[in-house]
C-alpha atoms as a PDB file:
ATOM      1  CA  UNK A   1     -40.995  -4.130  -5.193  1.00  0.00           C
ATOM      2  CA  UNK A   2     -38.696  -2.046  -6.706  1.00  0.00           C
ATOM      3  CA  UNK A   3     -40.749  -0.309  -9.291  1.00  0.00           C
ATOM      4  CA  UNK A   4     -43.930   0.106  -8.068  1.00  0.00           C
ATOM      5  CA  UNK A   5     -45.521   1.932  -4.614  1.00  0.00           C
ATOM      6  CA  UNK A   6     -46.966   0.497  -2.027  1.00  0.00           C
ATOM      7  CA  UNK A   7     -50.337   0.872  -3.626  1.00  0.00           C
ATOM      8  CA  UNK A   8     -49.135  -0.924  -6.863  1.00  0.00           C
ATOM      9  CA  UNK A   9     -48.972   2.121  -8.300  1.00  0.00           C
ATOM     10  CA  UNK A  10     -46.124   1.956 -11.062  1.00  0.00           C
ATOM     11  CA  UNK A  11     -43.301   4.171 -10.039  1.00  0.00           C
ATOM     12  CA  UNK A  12     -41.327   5.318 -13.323  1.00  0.00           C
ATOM     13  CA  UNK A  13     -43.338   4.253 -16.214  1.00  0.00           C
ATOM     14  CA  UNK A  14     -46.604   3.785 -16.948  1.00  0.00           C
ATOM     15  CA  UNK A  15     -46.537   1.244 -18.599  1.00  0.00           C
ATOM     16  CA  UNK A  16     -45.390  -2.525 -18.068  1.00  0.00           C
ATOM     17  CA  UNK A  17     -43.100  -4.426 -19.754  1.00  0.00           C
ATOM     18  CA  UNK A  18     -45.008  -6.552 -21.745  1.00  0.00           C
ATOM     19  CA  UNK A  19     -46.396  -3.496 -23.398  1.00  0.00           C
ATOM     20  CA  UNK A  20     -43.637  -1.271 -23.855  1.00  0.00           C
ATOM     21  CA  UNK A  21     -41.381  -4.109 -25.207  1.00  0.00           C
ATOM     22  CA  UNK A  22     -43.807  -4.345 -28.177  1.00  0.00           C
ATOM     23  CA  UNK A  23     -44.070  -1.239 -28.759  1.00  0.00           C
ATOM     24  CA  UNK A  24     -40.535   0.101 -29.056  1.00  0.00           C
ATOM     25  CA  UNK A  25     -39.931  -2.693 -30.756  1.00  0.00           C
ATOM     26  CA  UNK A  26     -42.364  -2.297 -34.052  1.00  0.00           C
ATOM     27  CA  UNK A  27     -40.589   0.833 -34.886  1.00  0.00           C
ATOM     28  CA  UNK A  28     -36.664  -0.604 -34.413  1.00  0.00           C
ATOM     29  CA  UNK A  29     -37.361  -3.716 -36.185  1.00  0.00           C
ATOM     30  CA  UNK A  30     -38.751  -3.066 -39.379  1.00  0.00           C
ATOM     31  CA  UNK A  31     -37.950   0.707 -40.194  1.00  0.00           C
ATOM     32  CA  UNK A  32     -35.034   1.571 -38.341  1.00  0.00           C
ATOM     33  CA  UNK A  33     -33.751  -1.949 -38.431  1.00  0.00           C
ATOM     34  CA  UNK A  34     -33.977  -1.909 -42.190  1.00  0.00           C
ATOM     35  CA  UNK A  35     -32.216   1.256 -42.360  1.00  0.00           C
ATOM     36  CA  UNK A  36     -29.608   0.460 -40.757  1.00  0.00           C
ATOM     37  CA  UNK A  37     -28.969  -2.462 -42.801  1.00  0.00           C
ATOM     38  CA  UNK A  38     -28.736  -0.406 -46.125  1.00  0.00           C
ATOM     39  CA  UNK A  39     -26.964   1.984 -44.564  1.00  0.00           C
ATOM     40  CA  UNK A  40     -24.011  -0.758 -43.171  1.00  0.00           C
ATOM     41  CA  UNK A  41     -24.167  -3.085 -45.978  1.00  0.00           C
ATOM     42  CA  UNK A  42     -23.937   0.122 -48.227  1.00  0.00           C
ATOM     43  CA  UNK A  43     -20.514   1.154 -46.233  1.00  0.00           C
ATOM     44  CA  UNK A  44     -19.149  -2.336 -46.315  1.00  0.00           C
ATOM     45  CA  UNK A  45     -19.598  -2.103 -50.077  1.00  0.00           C
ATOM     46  CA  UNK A  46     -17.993   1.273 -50.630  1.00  0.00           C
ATOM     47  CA  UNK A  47     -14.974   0.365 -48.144  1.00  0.00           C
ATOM     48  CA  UNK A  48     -14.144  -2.954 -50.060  1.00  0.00           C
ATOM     49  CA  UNK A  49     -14.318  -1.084 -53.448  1.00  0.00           C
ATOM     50  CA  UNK A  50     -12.347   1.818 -52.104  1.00  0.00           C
ATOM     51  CA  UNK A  51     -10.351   1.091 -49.195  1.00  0.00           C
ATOM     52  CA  UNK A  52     -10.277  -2.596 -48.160  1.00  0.00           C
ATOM     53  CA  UNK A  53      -7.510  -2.228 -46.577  1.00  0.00           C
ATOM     54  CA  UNK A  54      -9.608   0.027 -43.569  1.00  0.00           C
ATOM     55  CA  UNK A  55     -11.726  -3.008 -43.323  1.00  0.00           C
ATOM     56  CA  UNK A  56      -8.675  -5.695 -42.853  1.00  0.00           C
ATOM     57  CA  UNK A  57      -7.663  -3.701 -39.535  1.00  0.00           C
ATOM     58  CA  UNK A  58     -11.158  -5.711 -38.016  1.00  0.00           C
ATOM     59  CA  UNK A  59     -10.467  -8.407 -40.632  1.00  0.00           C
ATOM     60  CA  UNK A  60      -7.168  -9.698 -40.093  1.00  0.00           C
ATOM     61  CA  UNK A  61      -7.651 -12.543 -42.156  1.00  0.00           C
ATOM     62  CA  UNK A  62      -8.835 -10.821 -45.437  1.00  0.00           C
ATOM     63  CA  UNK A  63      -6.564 -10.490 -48.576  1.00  0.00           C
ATOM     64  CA  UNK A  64      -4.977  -7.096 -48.906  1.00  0.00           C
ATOM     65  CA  UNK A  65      -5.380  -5.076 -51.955  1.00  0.00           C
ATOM     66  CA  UNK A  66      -2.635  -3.495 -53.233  1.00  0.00           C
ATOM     67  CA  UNK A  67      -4.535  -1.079 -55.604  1.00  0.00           C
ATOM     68  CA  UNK A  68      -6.671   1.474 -53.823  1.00  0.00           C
ATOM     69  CA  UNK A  69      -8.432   4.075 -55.310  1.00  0.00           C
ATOM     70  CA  UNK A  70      -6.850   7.980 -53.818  1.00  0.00           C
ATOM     71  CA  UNK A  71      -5.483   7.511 -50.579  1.00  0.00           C
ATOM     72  CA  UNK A  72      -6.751   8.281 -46.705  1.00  0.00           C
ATOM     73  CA  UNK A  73      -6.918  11.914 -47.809  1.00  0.00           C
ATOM     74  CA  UNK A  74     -10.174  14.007 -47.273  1.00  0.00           C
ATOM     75  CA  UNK A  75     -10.366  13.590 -51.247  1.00  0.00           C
ATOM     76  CA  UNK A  76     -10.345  10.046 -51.538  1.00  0.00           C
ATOM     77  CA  UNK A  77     -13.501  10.306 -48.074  1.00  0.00           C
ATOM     78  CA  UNK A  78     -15.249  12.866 -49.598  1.00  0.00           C
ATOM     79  CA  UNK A  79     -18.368  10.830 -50.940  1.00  0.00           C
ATOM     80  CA  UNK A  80     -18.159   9.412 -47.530  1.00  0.00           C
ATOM     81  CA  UNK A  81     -18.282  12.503 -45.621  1.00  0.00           C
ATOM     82  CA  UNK A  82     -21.112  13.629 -48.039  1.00  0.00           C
ATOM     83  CA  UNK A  83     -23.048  10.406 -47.708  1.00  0.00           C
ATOM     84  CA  UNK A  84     -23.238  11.003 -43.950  1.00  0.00           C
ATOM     85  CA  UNK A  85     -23.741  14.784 -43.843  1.00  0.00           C
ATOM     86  CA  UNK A  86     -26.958  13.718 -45.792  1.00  0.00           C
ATOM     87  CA  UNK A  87     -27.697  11.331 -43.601  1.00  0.00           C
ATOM     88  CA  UNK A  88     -27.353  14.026 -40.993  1.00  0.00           C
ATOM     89  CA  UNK A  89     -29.963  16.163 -42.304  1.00  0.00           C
ATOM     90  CA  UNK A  90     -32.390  13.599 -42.788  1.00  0.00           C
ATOM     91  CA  UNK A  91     -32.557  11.822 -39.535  1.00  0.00           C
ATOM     92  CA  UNK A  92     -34.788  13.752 -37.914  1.00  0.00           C
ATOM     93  CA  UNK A  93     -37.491  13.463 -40.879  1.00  0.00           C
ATOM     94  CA  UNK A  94     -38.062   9.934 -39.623  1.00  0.00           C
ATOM     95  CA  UNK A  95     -39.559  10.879 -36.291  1.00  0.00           C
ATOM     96  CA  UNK A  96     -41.559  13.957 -37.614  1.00  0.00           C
ATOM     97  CA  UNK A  97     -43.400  11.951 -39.791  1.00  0.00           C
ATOM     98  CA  UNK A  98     -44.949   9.784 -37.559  1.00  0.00           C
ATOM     99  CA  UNK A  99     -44.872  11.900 -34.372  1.00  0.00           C
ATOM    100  CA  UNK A 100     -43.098  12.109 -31.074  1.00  0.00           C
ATOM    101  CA  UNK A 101     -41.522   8.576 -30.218  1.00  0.00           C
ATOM    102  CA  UNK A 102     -42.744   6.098 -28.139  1.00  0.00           C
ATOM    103  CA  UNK A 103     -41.784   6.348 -24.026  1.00  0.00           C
ATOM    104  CA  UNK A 104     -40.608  10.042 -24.366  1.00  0.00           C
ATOM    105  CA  UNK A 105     -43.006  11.334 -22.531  1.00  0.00           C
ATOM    106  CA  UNK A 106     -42.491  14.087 -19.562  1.00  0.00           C
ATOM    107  CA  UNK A 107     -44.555  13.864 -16.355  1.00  0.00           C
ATOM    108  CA  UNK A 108     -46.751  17.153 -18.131  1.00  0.00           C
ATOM    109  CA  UNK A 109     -47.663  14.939 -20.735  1.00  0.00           C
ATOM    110  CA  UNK A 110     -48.899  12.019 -18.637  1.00  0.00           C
ATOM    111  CA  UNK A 111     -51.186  14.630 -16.935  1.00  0.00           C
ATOM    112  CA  UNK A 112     -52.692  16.607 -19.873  1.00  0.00           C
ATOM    113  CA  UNK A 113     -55.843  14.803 -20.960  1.00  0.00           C
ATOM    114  CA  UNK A 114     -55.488  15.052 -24.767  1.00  0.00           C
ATOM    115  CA  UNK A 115     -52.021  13.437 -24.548  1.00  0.00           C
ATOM    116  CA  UNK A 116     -53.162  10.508 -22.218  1.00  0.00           C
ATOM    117  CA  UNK A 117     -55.943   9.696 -25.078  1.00  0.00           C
ATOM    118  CA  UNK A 118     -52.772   9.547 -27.553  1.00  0.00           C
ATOM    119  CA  UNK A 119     -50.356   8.194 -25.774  1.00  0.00           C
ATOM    120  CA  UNK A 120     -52.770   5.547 -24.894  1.00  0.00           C
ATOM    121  CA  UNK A 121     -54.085   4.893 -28.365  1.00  0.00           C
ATOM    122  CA  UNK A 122     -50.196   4.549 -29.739  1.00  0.00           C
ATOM    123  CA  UNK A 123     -49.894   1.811 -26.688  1.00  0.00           C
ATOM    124  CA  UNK A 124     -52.566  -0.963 -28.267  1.00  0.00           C
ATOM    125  CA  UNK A 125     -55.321   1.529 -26.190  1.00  0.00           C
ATOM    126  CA  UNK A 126     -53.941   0.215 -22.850  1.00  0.00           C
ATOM    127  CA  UNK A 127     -55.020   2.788 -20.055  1.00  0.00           C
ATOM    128  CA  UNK A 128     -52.798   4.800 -18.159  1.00  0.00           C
ATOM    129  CA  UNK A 129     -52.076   4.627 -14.422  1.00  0.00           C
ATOM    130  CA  UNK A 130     -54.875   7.426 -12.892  1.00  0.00           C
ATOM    131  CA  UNK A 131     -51.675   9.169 -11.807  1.00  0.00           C
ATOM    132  CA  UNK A 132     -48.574  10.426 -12.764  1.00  0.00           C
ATOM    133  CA  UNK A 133     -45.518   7.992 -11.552  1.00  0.00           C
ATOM    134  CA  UNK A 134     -43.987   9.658  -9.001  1.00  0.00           C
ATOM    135  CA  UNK A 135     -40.148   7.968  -9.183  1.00  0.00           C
ATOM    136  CA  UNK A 136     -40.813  10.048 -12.675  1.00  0.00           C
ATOM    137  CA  UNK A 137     -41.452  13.091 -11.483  1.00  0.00           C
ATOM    138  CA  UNK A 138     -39.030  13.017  -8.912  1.00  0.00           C
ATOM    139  CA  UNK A 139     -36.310  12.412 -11.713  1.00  0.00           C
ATOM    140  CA  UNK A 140     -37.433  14.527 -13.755  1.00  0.00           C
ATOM    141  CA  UNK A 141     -37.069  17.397 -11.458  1.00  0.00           C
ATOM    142  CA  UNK A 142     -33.388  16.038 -11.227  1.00  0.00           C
ATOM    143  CA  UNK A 143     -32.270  16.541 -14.619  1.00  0.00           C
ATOM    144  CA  UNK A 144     -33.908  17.991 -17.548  1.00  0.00           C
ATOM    145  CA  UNK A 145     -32.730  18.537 -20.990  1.00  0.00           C
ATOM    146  CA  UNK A 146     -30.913  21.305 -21.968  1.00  0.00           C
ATOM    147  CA  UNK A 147     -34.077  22.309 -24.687  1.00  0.00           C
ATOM    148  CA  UNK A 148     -37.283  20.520 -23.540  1.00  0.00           C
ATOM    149  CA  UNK A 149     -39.007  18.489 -26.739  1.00  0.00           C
ATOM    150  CA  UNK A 150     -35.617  19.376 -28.576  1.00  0.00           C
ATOM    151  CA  UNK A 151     -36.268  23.102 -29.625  1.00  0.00           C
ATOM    152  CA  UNK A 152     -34.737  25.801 -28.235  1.00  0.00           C
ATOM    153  CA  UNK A 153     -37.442  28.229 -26.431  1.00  0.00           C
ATOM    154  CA  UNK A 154     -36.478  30.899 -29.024  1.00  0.00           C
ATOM    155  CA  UNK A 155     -37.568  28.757 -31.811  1.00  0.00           C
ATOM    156  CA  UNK A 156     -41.098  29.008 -33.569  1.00  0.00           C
ATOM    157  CA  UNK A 157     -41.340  25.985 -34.767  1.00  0.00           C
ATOM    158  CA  UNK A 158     -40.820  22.377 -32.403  1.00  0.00           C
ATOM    159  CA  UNK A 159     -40.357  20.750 -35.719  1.00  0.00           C
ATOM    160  CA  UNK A 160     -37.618  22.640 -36.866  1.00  0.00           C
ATOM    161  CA  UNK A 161     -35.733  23.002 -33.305  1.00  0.00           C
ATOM    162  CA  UNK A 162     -35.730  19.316 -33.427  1.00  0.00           C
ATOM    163  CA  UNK A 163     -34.273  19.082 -36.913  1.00  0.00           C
ATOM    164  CA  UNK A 164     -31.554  21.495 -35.479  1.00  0.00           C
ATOM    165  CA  UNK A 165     -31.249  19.719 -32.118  1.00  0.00           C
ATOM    166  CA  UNK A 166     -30.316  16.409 -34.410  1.00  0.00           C
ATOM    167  CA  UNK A 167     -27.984  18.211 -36.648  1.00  0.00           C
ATOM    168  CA  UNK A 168     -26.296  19.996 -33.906  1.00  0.00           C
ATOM    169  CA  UNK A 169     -26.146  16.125 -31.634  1.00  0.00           C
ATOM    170  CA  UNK A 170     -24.680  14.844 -35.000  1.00  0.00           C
ATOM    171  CA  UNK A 171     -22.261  16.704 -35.972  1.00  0.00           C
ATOM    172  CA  UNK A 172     -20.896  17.025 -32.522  1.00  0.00           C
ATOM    173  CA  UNK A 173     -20.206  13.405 -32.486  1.00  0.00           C
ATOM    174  CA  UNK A 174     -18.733  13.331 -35.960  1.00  0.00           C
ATOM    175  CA  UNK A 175     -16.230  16.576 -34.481  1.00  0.00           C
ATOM    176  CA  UNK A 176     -15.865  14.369 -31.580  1.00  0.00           C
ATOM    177  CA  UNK A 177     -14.891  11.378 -33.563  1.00  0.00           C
ATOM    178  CA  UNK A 178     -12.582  13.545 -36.120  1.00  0.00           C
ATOM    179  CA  UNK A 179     -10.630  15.233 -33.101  1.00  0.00           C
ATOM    180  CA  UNK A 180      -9.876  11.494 -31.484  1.00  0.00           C
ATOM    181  CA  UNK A 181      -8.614  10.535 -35.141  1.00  0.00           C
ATOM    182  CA  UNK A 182      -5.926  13.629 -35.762  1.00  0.00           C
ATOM    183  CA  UNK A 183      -5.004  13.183 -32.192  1.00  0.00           C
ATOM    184  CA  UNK A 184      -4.338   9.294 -33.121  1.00  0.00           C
ATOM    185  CA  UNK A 185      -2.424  10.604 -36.113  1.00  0.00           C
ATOM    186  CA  UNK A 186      -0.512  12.901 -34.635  1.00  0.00           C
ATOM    187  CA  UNK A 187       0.553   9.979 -32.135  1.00  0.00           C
ATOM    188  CA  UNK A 188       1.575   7.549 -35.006  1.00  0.00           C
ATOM    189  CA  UNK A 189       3.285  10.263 -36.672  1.00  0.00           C
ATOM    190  CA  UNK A 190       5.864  11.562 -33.847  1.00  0.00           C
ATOM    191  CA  UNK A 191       8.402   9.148 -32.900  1.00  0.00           C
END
């Protein structure tokens, strides 16, 4: 009732749950999934070699080392900083290797023939609704994203606008994240 019309016509996707479960799901857990893994188990690692003592703040139980290597100083988090500045460039390689991800599709998409027959075939060759859902072309005319398929219009190249659009989403967060952290220090540090 709530997401389909009155024809049974679906109203935001196009596809049902028991298909787009599946499919988001292939892709989260085996590659990203696995990533991830390396990626926290490799942090955990380098935080109990380095600084355990960052880790006993969620650990409260965990023996305190007395003998850290450096100190909280941008020289002692340098090969972390580096580590994730990597990480940050290489994100986006992920996606362009296989193509556009599952779901993100815009209501031109679902309408242009050629990208039916792909989206389709990346969806176990389920067939689309005949129409585009209107709930998503309704929000879509609502809000739209500030560079549409993640390149900026002045760009050449979608592939390279959406390396940028990931490095730019990145390091905004890790600004955002440093910003919170002096203001914290500051806090700590005035009486």
């Amino acid at each position: 009732m709530l997401f389909r019309d009155a024809s049974g016509a679906p109203l935001y996707a196009p596809y049902p749950l028991r298909i787009a479960i599946p499919a988001m799901m292939a892709g989260h857990l085996t590659v990203a999934g696995l990533a991830e893994l390396i990626l926290s188990a490799g942090l955990v690692a380098w935080l109990q070699r380095s600084h355990p003592s960052l880790l006993s703040a969620t650990a409260p139980g965990a023996a305190a080392a007395d003998d850290e290597v450096g100190g909280f100083g941008w020289l002692a988090l340098r090969p972390l900083l580096v580590g994730l500045a990597a990480l940050m460039l290489i994100t986006p390689l992920g996606i362009l290797a296989v193509g556009t991800a599952w779901g993100e599709w815009s209501p031109r998409d679902l309408a242009d023939r050629t990208a039916r027959q792909q989206i389709a075939a990346a969806s176990a060759n389920q067939a689309l609704p005949a129409g585009v859902p209107q709930g998503l072309v309704r929000l879509s005319s609502i809000w739209t994203a500030p560079f549409p398929s993640y390149a900026p219009p002045f760009l050449r190249s979608s592939s390279f606008g959406y390396f940028l659009s990931a490095a730019f989403g990145s390091g905004l967060i890790l600004v955002a994240a440093l910003v919170v952290d002096w203001v914290f220090a500051a806090r700590r540090r005035s009486p």
